[in-house]
C-alpha atoms as a PDB file:
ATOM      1  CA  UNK A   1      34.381 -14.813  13.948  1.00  0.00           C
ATOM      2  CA  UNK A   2      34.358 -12.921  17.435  1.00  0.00           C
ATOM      3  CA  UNK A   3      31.617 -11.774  19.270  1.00  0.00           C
ATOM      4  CA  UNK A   4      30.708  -8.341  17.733  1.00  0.00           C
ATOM      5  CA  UNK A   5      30.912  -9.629  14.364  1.00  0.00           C
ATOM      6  CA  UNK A   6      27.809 -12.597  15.815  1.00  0.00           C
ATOM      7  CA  UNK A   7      25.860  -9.543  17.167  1.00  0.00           C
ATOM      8  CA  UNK A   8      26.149  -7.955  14.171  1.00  0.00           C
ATOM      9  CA  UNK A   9      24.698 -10.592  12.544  1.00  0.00           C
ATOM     10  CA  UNK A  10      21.996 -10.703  14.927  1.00  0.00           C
ATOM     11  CA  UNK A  11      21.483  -7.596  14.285  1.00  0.00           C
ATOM     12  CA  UNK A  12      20.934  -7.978  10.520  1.00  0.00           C
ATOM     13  CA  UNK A  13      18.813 -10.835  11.260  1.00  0.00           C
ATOM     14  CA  UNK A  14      16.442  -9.101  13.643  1.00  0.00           C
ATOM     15  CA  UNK A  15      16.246  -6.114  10.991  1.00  0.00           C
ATOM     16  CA  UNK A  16      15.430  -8.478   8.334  1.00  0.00           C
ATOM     17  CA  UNK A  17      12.639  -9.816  10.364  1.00  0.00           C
ATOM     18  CA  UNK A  18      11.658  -6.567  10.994  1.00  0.00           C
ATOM     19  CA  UNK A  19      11.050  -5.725   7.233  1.00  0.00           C
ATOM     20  CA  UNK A  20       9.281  -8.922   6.642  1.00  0.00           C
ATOM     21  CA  UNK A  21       6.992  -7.882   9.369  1.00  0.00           C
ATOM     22  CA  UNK A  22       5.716  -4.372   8.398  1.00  0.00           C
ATOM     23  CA  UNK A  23       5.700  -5.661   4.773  1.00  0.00           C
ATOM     24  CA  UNK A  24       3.515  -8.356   5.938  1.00  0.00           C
ATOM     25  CA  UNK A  25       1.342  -5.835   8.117  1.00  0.00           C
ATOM     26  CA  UNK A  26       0.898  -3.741   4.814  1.00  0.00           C
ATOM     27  CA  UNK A  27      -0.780  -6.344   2.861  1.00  0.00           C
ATOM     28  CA  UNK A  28      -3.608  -5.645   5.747  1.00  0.00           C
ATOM     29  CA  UNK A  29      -3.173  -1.785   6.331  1.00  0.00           C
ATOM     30  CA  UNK A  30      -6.430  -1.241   8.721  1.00  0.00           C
ATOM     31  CA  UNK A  31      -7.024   2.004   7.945  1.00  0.00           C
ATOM     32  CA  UNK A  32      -3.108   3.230   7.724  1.00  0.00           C
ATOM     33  CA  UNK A  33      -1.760   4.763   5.156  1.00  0.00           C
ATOM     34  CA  UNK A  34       0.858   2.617   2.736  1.00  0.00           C
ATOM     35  CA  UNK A  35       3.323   5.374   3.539  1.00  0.00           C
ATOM     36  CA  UNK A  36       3.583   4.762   6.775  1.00  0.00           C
ATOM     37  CA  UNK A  37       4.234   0.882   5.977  1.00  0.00           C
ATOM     38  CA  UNK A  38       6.715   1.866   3.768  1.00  0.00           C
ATOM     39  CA  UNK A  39       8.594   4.483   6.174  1.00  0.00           C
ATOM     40  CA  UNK A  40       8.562   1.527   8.475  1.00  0.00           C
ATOM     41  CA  UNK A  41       9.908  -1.075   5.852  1.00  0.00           C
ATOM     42  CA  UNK A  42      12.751   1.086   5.042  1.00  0.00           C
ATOM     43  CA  UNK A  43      14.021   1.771   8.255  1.00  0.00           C
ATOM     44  CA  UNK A  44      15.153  -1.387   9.366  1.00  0.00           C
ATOM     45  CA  UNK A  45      16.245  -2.045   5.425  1.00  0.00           C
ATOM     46  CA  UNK A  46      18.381   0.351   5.762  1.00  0.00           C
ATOM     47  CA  UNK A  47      20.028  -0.393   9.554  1.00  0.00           C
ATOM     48  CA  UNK A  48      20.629  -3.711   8.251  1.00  0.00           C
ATOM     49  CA  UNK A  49      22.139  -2.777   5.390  1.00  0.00           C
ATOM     50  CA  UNK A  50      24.191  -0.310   7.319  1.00  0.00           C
ATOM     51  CA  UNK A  51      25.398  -2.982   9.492  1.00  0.00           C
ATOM     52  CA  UNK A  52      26.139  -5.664   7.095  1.00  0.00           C
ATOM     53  CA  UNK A  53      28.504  -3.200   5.026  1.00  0.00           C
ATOM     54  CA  UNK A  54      30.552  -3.699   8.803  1.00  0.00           C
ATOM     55  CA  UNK A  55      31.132  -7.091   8.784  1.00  0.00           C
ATOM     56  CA  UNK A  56      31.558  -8.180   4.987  1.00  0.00           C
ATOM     57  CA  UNK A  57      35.325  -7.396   4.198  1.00  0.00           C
ATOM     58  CA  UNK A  58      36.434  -4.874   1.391  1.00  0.00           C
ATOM     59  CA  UNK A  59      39.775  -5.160   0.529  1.00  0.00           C
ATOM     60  CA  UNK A  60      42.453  -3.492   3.630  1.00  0.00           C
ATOM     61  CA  UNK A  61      39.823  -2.279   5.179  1.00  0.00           C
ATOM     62  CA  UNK A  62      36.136  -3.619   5.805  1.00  0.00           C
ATOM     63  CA  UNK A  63      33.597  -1.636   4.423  1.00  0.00           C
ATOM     64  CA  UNK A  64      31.606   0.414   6.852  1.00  0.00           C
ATOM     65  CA  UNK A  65      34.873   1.198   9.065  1.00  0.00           C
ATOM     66  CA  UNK A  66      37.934   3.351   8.985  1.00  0.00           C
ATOM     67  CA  UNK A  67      41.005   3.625  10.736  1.00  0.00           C
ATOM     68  CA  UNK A  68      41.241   6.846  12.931  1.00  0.00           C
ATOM     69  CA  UNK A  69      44.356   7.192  14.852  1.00  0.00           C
ATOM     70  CA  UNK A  70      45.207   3.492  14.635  1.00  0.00           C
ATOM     71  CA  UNK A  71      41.844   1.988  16.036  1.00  0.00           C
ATOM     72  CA  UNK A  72      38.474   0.969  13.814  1.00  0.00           C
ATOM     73  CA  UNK A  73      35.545   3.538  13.714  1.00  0.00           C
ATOM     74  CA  UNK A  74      32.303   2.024  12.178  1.00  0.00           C
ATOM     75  CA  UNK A  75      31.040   5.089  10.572  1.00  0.00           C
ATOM     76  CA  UNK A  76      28.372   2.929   9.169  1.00  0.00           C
ATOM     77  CA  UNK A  77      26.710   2.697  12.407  1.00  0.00           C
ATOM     78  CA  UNK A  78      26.717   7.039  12.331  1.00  0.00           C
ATOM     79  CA  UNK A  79      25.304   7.081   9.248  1.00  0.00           C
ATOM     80  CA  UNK A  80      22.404   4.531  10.060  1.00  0.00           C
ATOM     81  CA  UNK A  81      21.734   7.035  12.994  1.00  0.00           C
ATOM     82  CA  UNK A  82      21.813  10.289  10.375  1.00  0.00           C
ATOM     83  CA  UNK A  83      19.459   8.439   8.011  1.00  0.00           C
ATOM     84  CA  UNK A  84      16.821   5.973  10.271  1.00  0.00           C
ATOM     85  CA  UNK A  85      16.831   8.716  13.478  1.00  0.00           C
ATOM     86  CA  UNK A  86      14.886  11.351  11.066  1.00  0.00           C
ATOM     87  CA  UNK A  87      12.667   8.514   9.770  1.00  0.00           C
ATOM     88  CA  UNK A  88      11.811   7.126  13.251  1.00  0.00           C
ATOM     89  CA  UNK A  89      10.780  10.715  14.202  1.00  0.00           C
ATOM     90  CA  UNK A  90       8.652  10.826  11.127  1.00  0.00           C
ATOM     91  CA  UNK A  91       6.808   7.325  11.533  1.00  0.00           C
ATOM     92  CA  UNK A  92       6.342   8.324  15.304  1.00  0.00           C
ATOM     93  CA  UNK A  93       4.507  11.781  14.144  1.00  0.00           C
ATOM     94  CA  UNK A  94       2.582   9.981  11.524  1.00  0.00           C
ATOM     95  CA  UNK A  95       1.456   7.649  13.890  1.00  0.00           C
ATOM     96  CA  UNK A  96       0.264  10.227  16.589  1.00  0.00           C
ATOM     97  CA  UNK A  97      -1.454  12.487  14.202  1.00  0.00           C
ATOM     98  CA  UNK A  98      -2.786  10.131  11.862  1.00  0.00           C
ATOM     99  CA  UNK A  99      -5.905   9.598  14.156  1.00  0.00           C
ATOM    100  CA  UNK A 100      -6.713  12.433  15.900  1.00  0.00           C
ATOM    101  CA  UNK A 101      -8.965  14.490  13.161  1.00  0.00           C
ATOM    102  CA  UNK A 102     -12.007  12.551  12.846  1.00  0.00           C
ATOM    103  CA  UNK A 103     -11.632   9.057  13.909  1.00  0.00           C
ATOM    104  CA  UNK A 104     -13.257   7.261  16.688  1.00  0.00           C
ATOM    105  CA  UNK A 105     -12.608   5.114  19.267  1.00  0.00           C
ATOM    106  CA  UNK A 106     -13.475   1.840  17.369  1.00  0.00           C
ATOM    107  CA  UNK A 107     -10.711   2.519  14.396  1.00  0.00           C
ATOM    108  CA  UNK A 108      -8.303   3.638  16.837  1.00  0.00           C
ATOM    109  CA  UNK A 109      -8.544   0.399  18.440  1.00  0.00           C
ATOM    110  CA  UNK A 110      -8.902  -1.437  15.111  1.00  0.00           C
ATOM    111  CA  UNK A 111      -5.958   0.141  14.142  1.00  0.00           C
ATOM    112  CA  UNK A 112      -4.076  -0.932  17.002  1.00  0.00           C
ATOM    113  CA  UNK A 113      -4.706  -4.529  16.278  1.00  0.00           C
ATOM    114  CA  UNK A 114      -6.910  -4.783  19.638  1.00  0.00           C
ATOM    115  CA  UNK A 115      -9.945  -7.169  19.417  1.00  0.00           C
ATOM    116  CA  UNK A 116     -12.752  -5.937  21.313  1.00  0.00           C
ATOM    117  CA  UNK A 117     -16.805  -6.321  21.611  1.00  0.00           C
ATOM    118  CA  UNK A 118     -17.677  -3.318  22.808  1.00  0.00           C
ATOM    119  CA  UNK A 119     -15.211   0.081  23.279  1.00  0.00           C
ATOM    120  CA  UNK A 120     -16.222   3.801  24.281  1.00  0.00           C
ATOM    121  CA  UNK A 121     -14.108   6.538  25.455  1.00  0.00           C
ATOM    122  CA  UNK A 122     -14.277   9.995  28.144  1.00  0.00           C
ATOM    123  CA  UNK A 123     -12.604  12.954  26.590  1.00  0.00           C
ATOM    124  CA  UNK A 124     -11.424  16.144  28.405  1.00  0.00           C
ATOM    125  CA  UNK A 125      -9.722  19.393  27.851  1.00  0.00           C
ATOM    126  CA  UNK A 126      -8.737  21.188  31.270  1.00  0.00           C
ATOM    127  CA  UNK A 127      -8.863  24.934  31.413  1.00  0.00           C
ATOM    128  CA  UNK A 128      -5.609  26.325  31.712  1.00  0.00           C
ATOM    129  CA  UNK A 129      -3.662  26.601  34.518  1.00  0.00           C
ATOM    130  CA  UNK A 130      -5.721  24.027  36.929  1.00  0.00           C
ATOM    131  CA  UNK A 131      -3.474  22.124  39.524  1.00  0.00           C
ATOM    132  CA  UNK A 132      -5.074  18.874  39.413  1.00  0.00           C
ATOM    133  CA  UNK A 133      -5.996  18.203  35.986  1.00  0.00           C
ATOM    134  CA  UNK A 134      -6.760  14.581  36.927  1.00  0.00           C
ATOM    135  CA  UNK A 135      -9.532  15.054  39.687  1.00  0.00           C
ATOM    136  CA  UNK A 136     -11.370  17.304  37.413  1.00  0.00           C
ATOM    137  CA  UNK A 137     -11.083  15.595  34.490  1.00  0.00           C
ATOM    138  CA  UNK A 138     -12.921  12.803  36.569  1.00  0.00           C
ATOM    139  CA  UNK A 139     -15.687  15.146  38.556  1.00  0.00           C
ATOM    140  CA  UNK A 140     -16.003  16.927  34.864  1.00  0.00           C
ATOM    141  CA  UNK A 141     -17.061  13.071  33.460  1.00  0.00           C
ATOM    142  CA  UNK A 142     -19.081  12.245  36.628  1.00  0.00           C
ATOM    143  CA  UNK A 143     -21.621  15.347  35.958  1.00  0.00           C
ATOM    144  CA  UNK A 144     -21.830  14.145  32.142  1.00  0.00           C
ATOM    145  CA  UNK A 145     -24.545  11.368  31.768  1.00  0.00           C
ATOM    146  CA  UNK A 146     -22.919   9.971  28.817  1.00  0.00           C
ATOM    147  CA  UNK A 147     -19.227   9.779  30.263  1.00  0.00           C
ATOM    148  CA  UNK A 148     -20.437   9.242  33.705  1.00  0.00           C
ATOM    149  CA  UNK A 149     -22.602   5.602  32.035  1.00  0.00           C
ATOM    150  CA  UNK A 150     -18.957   4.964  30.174  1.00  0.00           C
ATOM    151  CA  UNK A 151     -17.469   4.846  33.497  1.00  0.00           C
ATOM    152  CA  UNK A 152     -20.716   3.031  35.486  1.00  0.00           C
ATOM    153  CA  UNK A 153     -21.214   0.085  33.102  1.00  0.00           C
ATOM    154  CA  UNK A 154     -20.177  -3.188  34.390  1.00  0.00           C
ATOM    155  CA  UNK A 155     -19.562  -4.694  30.242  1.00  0.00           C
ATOM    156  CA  UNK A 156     -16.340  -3.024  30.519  1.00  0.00           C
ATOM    157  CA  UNK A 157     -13.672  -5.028  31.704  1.00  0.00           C
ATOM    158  CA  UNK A 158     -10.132  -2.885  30.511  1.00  0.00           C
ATOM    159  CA  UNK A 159      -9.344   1.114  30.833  1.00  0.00           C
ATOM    160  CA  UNK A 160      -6.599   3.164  29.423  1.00  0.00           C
ATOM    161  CA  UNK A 161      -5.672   6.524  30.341  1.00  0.00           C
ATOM    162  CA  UNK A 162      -3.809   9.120  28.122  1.00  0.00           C
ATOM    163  CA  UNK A 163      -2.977  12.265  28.942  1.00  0.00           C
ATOM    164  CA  UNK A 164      -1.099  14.913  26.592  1.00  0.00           C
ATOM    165  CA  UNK A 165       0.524  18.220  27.822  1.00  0.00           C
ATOM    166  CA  UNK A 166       0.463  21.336  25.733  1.00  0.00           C
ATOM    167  CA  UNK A 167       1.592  24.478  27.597  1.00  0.00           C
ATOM    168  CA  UNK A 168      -0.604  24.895  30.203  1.00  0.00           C
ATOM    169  CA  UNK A 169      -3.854  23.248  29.200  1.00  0.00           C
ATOM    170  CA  UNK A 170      -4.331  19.154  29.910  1.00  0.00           C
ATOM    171  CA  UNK A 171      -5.857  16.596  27.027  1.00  0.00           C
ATOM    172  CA  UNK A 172      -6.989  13.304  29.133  1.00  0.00           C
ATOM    173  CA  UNK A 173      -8.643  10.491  27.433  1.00  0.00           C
ATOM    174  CA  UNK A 174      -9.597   7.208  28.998  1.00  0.00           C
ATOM    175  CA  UNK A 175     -10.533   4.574  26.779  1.00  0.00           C
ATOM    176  CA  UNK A 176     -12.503   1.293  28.194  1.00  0.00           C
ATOM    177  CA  UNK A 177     -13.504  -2.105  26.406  1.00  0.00           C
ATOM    178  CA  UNK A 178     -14.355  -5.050  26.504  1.00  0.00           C
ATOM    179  CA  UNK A 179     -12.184  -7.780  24.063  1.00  0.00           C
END
């Protein structure tokens, strides 16, 4: 067995585990949809499988590989890409917009497995075209008495700060809590 046969099989065992995992996270969704567990199941299924067709031997030639101009391609590996890069592009989407319409900042943070005691969050949309989206953002939750006591009270011990880009207009969230 050489080396790139044992990382194969590394490989396979890390995508089995994996599998086991999201399965096992889908037993206790938290507010995500099965879909998304099962997008995420499937994916490294599928790598695995990819990759084990390269080192279990078919005959002259492995499966998973071919002979191109006398050295071994694994076109197994190109068609793992073609299937699981769509997929991870999918279950990345899902997971962005999947919370934005109508949640709050408890389920987010549910969802993301964080414990907490207490969590509360400053939104902001800058006007377009503004050329420090930051500082107003901040003066903009300073002159709110809501944001401005998110930011003032001492129970919070962790903050977060997201900010999205979309043309010329700024989304900035910051997110504090206590676990």
């Amino acid at each position: 067995m050489d080396w790139q046969e044992i990382f194969h099989w590394l490989y396979i065992a890390g995508m089995a585990l994996g599998a086991i995992h999201f399965m096992s996270l889908s037993r206790n969704p938290r507010g995500v949809p099965k879909y998304e567990y099962l997008i995420a199941t499937f994916i490294p299924i599928w790598s695995g499988l990819a990759y084990l067709s390269m080192v279990l031997p078919q005959g002259d030639l492995e499966q998973g590989k071919i002979a191109v101009a006398g050295q071994i391609t694994h076109f197994a590996r190109y068609i793992d890409w073609i299937v699981t890069t769509p997929l991870l592009l999918l279950a990345l989407s899902l997971t962005a917009m999947h919370y934005l319409a109508g949640s709050t900042p408890n389920q987010r943070v549910r969802v993301g497995r964080v414990s907490f005691w207490v969590v509360a969050e400053n939104l902001f949309k800058s006007p377009t075209n503004i050329s420090q989206p930051g500082n107003v953002a901040v003066e903009s939750w300073l002159k709110s008495p809501q944001y401005r006591q998110n930011i003032l009270r001492p129970v919070f011990t962790q903050t977060g700060v997201g900010v999205w880009r979309t043309g010329n207009t700024y989304y900035i969230t910051q997110l504090y809590l206590r676990p």
